[in-house]
C-alpha atoms as a PDB file:
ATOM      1  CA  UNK A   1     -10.313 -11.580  -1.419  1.00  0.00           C
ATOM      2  CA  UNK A   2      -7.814 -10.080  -3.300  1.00  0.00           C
ATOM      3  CA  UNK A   3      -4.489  -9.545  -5.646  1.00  0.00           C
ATOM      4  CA  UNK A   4      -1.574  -7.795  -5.803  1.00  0.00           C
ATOM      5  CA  UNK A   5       0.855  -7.303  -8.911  1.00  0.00           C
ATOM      6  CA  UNK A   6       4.685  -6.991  -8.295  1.00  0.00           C
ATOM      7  CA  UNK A   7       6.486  -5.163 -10.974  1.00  0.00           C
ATOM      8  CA  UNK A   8       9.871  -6.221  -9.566  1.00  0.00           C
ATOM      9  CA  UNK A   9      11.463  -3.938 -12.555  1.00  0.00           C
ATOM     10  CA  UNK A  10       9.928  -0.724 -11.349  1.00  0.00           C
ATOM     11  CA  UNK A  11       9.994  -1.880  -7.570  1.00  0.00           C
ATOM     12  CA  UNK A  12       6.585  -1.395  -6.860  1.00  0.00           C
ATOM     13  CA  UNK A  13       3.029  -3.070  -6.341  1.00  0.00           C
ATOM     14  CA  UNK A  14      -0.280  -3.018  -7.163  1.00  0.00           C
ATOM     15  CA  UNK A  15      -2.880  -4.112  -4.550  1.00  0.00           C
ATOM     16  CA  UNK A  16      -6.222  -4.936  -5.335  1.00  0.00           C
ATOM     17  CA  UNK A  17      -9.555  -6.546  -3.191  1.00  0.00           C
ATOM     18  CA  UNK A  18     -11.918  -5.868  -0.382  1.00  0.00           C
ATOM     19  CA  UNK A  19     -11.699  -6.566   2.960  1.00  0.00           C
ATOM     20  CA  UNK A  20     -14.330  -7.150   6.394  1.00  0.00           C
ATOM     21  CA  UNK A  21     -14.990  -3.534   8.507  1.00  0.00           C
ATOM     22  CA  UNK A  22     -11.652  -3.276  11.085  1.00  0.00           C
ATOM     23  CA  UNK A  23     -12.252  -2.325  13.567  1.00  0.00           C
ATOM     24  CA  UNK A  24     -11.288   1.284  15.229  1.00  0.00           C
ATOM     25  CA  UNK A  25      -7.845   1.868  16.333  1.00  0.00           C
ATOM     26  CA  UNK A  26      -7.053  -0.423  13.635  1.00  0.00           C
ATOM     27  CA  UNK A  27      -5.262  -0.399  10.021  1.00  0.00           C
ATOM     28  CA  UNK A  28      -4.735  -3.406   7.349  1.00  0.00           C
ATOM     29  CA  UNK A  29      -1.137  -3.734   6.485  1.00  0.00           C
ATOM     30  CA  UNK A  30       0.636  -5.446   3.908  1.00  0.00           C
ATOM     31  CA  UNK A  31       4.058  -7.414   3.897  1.00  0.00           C
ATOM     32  CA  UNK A  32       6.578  -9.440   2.133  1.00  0.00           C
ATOM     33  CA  UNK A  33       7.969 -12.233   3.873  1.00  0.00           C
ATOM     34  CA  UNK A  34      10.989 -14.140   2.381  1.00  0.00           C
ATOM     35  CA  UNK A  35      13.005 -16.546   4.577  1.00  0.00           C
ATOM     36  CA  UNK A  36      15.256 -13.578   6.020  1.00  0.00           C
ATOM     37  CA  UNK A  37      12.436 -10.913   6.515  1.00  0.00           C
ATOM     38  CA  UNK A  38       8.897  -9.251   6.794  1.00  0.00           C
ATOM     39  CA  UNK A  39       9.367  -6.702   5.298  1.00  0.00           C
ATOM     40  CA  UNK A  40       6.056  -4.303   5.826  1.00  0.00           C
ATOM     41  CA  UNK A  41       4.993  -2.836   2.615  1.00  0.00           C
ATOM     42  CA  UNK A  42       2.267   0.067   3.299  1.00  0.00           C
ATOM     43  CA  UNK A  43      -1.192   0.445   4.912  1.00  0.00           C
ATOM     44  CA  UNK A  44      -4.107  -0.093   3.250  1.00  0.00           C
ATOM     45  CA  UNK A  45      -7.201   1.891   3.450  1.00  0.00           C
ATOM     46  CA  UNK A  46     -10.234   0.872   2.201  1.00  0.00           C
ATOM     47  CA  UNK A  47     -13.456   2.473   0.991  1.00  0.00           C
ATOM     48  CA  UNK A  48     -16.723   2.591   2.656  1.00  0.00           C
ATOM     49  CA  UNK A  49     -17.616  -0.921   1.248  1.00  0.00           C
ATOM     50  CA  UNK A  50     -14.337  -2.282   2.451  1.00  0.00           C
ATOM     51  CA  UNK A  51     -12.652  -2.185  -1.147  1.00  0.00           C
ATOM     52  CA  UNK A  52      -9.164  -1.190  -1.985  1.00  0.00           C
ATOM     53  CA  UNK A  53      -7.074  -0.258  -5.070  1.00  0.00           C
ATOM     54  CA  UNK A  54      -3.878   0.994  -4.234  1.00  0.00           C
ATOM     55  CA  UNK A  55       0.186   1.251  -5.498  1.00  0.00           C
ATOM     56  CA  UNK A  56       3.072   0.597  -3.274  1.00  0.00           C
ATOM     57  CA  UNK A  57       6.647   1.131  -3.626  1.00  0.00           C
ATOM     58  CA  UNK A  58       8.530  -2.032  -2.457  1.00  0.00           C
ATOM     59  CA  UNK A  59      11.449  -1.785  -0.582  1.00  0.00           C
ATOM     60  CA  UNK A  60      14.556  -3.138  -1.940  1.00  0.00           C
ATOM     61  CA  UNK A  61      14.651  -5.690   1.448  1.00  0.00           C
ATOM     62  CA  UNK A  62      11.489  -7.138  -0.029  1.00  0.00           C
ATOM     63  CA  UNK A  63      13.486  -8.860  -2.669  1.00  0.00           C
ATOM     64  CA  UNK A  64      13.430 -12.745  -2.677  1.00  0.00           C
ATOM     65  CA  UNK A  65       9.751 -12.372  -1.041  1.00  0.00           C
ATOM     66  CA  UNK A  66       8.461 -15.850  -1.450  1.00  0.00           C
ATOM     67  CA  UNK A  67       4.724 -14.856   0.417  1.00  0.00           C
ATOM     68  CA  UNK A  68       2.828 -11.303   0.495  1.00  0.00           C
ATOM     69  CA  UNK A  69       0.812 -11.229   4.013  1.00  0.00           C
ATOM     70  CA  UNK A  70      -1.490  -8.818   5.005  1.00  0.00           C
ATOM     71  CA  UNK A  71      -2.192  -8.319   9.004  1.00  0.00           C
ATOM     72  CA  UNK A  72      -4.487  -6.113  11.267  1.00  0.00           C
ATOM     73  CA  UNK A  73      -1.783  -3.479  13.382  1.00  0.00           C
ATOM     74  CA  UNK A  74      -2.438  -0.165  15.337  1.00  0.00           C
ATOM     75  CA  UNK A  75      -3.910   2.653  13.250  1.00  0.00           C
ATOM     76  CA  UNK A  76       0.240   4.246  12.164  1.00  0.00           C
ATOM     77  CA  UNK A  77       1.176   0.410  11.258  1.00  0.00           C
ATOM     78  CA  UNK A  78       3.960  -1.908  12.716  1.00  0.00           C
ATOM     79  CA  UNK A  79       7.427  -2.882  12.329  1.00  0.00           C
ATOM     80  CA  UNK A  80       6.708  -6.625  13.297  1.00  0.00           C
ATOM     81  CA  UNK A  81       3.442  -8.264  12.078  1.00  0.00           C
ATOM     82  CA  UNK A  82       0.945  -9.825  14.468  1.00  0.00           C
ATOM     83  CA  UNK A  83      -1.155 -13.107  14.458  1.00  0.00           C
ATOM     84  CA  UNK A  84      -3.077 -14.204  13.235  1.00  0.00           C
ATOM     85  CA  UNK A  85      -2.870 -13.172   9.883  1.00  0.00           C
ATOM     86  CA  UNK A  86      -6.336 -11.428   7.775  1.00  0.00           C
ATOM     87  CA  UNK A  87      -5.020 -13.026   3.997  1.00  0.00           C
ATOM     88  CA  UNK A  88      -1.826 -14.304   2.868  1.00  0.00           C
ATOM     89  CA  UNK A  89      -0.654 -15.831  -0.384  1.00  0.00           C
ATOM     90  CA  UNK A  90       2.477 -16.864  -1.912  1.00  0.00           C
ATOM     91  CA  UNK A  91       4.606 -15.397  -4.639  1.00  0.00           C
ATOM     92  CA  UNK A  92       4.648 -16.858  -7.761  1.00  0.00           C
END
């Protein structure tokens, strides 16, 4: 479970939540997907308890994002998410 903030002014995020163990090898990764693009955001890396609290910048690709997506990619991230997705939500 978990949130993240978009201060489209500033061009950054806020990221929020906890997630399962992943397992070694791999990284959660989150993304903006608008009809064009998925645009990946950042990695995030949780605590020992699977928690996170992080800020992102957001690209300026990321704009129009209609859905924030978070996936499970090799430990240095992705340029093209994979299936199936860990949590995804749209954008308000």
């Amino acid at each position: 479970m978990g949130a993240v903030l978009w201060d489209t002014e500033r061009g950054e995020c806020l990221a929020l939540g906890s997630f399962q163990d992943i397992p070694p090898g791999k990284v959660y990764q989150l993304w903006f997907f608008s009809a064009a693009a998925k645009v990946p955001v950042g990695l995030v890396k949780t605590d020992a308890g699977g928690r996170f609290f992080m800020k992102f910048p957001v690209p300026k690709e990321a704009q129009g994002a209609t859905a924030v997506v978070v996936t499970a990619e090799p430990d240095n991230g992705s340029q093209i998410p994979t299936q199936p997705y860990c949590a995804a939500g749209r954008i308000d």
